[in-house]
Protein backbone atom coordinates (compact mmCIF):
# COMPACT_ATOMS: atom_id res chain seq x y z
CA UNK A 1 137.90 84.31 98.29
CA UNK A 2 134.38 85.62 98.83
CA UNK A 3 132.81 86.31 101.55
CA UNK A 4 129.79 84.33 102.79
CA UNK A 5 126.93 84.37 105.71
CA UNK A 6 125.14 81.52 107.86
CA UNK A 7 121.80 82.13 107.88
CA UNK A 8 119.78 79.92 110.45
CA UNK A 9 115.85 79.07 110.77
CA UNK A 10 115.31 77.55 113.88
CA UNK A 11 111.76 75.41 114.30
CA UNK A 12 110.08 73.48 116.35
CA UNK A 13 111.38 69.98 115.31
CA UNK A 14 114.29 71.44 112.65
CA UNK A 15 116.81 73.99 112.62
CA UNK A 16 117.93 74.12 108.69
CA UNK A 17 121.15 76.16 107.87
CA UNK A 18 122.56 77.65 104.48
CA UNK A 19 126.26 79.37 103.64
CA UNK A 20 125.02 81.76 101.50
CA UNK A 21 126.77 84.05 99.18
CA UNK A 22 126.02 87.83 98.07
CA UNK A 23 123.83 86.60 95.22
CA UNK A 24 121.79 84.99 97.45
CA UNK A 25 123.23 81.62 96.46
CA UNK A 26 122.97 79.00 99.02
CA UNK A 27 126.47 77.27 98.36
CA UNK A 28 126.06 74.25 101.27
CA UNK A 29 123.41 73.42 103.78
CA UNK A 30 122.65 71.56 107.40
CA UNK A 31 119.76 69.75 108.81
CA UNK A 32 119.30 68.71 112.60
CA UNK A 33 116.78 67.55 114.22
CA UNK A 34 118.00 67.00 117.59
CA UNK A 35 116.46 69.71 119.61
CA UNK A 36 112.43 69.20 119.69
CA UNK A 37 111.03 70.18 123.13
CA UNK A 38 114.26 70.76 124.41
CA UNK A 39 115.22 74.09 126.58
CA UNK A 40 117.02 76.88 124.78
CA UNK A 41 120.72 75.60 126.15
CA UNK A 42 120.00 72.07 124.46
CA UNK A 43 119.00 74.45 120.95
CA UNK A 44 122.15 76.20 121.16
CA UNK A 45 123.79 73.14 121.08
CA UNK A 46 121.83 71.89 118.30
CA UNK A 47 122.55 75.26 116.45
CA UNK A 48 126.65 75.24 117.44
CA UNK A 49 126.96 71.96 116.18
CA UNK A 50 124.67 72.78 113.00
CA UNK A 51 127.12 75.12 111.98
CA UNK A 52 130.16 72.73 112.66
CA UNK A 53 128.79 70.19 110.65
CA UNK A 54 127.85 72.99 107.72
CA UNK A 55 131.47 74.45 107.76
CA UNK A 56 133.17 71.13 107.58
CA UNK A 57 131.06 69.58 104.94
CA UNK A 58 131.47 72.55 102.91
CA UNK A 59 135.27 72.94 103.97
CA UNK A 60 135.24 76.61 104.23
CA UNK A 61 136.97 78.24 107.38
CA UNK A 62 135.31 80.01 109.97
CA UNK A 63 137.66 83.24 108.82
CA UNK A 64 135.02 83.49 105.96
CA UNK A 65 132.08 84.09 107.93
CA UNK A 66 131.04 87.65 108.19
CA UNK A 67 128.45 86.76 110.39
CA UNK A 68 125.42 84.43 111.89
CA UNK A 69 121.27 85.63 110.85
CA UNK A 70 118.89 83.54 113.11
CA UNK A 71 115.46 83.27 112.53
CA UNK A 72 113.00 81.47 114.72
CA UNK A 73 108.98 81.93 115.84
CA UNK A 74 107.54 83.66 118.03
CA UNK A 75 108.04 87.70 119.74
CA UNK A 76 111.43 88.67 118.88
CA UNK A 77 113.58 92.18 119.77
CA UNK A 78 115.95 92.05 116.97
CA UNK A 79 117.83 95.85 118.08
CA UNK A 80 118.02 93.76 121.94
CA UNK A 81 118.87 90.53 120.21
CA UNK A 82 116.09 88.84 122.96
CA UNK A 83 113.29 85.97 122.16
CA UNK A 84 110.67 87.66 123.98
CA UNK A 85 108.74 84.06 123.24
CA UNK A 86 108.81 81.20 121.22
CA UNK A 87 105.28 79.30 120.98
CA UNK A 88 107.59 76.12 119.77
CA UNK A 89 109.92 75.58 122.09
CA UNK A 90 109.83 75.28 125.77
CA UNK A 91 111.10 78.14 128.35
CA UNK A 92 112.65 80.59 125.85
CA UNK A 93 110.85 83.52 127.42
CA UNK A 94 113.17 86.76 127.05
CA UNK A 95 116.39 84.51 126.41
CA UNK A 96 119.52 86.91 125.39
CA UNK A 97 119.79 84.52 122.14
CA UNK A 98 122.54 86.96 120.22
CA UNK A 99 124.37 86.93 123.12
CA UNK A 100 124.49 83.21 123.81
CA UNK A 101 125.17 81.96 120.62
CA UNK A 102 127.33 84.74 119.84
CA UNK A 103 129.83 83.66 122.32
CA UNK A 104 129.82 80.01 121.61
CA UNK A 105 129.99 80.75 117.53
CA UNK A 106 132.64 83.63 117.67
CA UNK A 107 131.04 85.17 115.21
CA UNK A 108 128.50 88.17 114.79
CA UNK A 109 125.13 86.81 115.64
CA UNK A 110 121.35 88.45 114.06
CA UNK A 111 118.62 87.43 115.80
CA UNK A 112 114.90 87.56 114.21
CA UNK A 113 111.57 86.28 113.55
CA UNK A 114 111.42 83.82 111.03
CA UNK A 115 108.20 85.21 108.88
CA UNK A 116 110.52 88.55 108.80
CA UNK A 117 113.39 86.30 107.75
CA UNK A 118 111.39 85.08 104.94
CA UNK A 119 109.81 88.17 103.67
CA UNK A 120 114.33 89.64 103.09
CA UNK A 121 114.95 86.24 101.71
CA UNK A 122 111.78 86.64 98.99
CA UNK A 123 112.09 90.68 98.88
CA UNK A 124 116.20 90.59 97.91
CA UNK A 125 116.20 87.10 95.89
CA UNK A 126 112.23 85.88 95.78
CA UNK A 127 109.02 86.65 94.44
CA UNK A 128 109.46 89.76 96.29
CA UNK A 129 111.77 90.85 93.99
CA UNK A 130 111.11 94.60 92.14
CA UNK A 131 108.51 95.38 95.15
CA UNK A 132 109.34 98.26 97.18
CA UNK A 133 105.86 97.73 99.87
CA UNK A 134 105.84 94.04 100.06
CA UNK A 135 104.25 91.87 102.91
CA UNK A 136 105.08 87.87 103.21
CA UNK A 137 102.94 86.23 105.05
CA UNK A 138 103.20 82.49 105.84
CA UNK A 139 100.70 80.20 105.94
CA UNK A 140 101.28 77.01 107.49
CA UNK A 141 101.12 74.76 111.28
CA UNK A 142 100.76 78.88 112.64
CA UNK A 143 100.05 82.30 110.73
CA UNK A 144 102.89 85.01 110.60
CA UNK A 145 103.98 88.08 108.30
CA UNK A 146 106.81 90.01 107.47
CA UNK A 147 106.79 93.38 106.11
CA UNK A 148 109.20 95.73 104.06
CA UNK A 149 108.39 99.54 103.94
CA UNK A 150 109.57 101.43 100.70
CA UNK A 151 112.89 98.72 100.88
CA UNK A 152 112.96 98.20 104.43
CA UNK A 153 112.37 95.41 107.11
CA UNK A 154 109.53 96.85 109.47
CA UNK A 155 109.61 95.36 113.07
CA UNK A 156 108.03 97.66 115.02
CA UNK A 157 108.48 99.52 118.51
CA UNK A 158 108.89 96.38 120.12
CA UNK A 159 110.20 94.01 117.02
CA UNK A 160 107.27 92.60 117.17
CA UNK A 161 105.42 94.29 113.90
CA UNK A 162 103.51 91.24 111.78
CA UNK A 163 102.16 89.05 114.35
CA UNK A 164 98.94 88.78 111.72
CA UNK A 165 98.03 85.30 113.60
CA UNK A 166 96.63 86.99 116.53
CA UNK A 167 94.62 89.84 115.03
CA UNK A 168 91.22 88.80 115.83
CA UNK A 169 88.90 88.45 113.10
CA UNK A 170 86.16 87.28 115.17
CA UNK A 171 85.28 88.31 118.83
CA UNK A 172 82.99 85.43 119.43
CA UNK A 173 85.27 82.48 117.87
CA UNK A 174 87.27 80.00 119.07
CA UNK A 175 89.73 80.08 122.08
CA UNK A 176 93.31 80.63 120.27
CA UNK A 177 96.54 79.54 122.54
CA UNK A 178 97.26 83.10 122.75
CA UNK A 179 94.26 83.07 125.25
CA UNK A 180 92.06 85.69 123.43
CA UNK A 181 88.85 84.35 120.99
CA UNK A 182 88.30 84.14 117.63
CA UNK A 183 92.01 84.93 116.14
CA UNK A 184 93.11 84.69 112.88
CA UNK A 185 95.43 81.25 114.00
CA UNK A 186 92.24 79.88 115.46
CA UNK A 187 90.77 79.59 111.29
CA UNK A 188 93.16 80.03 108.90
CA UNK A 189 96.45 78.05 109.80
CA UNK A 190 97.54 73.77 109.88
CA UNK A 191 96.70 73.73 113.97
CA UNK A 192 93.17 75.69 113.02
CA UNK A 193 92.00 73.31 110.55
CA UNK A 194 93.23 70.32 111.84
CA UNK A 195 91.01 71.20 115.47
CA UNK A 196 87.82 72.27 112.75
CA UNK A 197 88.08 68.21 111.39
CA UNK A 198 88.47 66.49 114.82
CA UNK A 199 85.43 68.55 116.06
CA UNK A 200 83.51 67.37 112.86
CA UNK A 201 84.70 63.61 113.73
CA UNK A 202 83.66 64.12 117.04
CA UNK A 203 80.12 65.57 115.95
CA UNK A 204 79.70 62.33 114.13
CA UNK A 205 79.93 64.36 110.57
CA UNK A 206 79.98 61.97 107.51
CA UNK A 207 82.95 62.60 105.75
CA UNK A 208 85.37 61.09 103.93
CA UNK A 209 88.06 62.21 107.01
CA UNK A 210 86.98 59.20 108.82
CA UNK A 211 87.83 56.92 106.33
CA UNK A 212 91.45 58.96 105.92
CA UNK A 213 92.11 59.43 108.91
CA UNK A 214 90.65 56.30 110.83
CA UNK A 215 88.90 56.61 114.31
CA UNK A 216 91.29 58.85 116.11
CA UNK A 217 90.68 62.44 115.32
CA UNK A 218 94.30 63.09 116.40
CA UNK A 219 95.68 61.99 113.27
CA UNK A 220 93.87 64.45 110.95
CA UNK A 221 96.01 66.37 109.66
CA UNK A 222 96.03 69.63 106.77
CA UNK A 223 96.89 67.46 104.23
CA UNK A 224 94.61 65.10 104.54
CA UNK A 225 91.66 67.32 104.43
CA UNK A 226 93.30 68.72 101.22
CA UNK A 227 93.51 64.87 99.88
CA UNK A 228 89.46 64.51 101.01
CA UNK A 229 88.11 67.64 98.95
CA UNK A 230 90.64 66.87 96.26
CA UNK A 231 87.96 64.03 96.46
CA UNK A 232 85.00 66.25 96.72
CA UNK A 233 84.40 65.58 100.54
CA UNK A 234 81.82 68.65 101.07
CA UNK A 235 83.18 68.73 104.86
CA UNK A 236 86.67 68.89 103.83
CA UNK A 237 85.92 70.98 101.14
CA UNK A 238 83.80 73.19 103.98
CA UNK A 239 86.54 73.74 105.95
CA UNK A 240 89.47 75.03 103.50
CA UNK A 241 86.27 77.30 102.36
CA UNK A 242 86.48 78.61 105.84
CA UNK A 243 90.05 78.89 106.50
CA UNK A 244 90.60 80.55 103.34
CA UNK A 245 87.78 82.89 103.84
CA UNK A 246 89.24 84.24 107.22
CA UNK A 247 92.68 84.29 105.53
CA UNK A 248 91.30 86.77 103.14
CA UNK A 249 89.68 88.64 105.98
CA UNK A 250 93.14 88.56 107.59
CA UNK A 251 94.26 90.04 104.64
CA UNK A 252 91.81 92.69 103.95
CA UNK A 253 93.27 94.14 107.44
CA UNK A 254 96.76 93.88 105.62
CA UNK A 255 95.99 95.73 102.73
CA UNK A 256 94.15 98.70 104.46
CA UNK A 257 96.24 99.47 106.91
CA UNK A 258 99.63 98.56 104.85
CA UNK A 259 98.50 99.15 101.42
CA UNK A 260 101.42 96.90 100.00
CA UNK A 261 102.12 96.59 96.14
CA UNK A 262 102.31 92.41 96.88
CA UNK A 263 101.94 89.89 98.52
CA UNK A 264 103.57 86.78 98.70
CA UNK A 265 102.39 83.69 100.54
CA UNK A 266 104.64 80.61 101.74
CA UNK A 267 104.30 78.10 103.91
CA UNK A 268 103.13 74.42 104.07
CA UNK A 269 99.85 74.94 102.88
CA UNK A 270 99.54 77.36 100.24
CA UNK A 271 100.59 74.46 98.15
CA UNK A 272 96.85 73.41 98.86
CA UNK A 273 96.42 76.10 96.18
CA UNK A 274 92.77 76.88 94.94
CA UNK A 275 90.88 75.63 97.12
CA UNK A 276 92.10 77.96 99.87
CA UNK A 277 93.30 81.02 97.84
CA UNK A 278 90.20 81.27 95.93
CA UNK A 279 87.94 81.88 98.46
CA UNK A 280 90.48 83.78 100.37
CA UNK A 281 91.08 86.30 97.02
CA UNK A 282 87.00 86.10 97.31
CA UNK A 283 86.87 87.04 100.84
CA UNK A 284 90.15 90.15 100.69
CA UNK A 285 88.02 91.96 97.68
CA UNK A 286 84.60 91.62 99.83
CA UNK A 287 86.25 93.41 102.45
CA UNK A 288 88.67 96.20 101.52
CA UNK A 289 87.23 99.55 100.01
CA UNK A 290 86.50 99.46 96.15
CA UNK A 291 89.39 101.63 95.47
CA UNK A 292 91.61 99.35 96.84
CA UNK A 293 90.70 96.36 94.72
CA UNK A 294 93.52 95.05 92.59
CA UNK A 295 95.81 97.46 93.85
CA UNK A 296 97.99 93.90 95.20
CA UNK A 297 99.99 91.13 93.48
CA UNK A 298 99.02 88.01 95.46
CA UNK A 299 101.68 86.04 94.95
CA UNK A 300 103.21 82.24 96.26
CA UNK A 301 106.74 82.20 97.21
CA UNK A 302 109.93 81.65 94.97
CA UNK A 303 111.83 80.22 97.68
CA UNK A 304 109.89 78.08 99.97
CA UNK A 305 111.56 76.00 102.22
CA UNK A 306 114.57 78.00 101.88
CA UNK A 307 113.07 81.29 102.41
CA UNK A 308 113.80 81.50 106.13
CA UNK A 309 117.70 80.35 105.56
CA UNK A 310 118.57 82.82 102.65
CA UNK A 311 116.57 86.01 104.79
CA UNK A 312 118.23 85.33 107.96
CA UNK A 313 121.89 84.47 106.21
CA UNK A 314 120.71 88.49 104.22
CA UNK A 315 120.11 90.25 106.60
CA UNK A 316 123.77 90.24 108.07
CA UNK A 317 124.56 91.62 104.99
CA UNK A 318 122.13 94.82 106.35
CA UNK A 319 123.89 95.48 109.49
CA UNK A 320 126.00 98.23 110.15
């Protein structure tokens, strides 16, 4: 029988996992949700037991498994197999993840980011596929790319290669988490424009928001702003014109200094569609040099959801 790979996106209130096969095929798949806010032993856990449930639902023995790909957020060394940090969960600063779950899986364990996770999934099965400079970036509650160089995963020195979210696109902005101003994240990502619409409730704006969203700016959400300038809520409409704009400035940086042949955008709210990429195509040609201009396919992702899965389960396919 063939062999097959776990791949393994971990999140902040999901870890999703996928048996896939060499085609790229996801043959079963898990869902937990046990582990939000919990400390990296509770995760594991969450993650041992993930797999369990995946191998006994798809009754296929552990014998089968050439080996574990993990993707989750944050600063990851994938050569030390270390979360340098997760921004989701709690106290995960420089955990030896591939050795942890290594032992309690018995298996081979990859550890990664999850936007480079995504960019193998959609380079080897995805919209990626043909490319040979590609660049995923995801755009959804935070900001994060992957990038493959002439057929290759690029992490970096560090691993850390792609952390578009906190290139700062404006010295004088916002305060991001990260603690520096006016990053990317703080504009042009679900936590950014959620913060731009409670500070417009707050301001006493008149906008259709209030009506969505009632009187507690906590419960304005992306979504909801997408549902207001479906409407034609100027405000709503305002603020995707902004985040959208500094995506494309984000972007411009991405196709300078990376020159990729395309592309490809996932995440929760690039299936706002026009309304953000429009401006953000817009605000990427303002901002490059002429001669770069249409030298990129902009395109959304093939696999969505299951991007981060099928990369992660991949890329064991890549080692050694």
């Amino acid at each position: 029988m063939e062999d097959l790979v776990i791949g393994i996106d971990i999140g902040g209130t999901k870890i999703a996992a996928g048996l896939l096969d060499r085609q790229g095929n996801l043959v079963a798949r898990a869902l937990s949700h046990s582990h939000a806010g919990c400390p990296p032993e509770q995760v594991i856990e969450a993650v041992v037991q993930t797999v369990s449930s995946l191998l006994s639902s798809a009754r296929v023995s552990r014998e089968r498994i050439v080996g574990v790909g993990v993707g989750c957020a944050g600063h990851i060394n994938c050569d030390c197999g270390i979360v340098l940090t997760n921004s989701n969960l709690p106290d995960w600063n420089y955990h030896p993840l591939r050795e942890t779950l290594g032992k309690r899986l018995g298996l081979p364990v990859l550890v990664d980011n999850d936007a480079n996770c995504a960019a193998w999934g959609e380079f080897r099965y995805g919209a990626g596929r043909g490319s040979r400079h590609m660049c995923y970036i995801t755009f959804s509650t935070g900001c994060g790319m992957g990038i493959i160089i002439d057929g290759k995963l690029y992490r970096g020195a560090t691993g850390t290669a792609g952390e578009i979210g906190h290139t700062v696109v404006n010295p004088d902005g916002p305060l991001c988490s990260c603690g520096k101003r006016g990053c990317l994240m703080s504009y042009a990502c679900g936590i950014a424009l959620d913060q731009m619409a409670r500070d417009c409730l707050e301001c006493g704006e008149d906008t259709l928001l209030r009506t969505l969203c009632g009187d507690n700016p906590e419960k304005v959400q992306a979504e909801k702003i997408a549902e207001a300038a479906l409407q034609g809520d100027p405000i709503a409409n305002r603020l995707l014109a902004t985040a959208g704009r500094y995506f494309g400035i984000g972007l411009s940086t991405v196709v300078q200094v990376l020159n990729p042949d395309t592309i490809v955008i996932g995440g929760g709210l690039a299936h706002i569609g026009p309304l953000l990429l429009e401006p953000c195509v817009q605000a990427l040609n303002e901002n490059i040099h002429p001669v770069l201009v249409n030298t990129v396919r902009i395109v959304f992702s093939e696999l969505w959801n299951d991007a981060g899965v099928i990369g992660a389960g991949a890329l064991i396919w890549e080692m050694p």
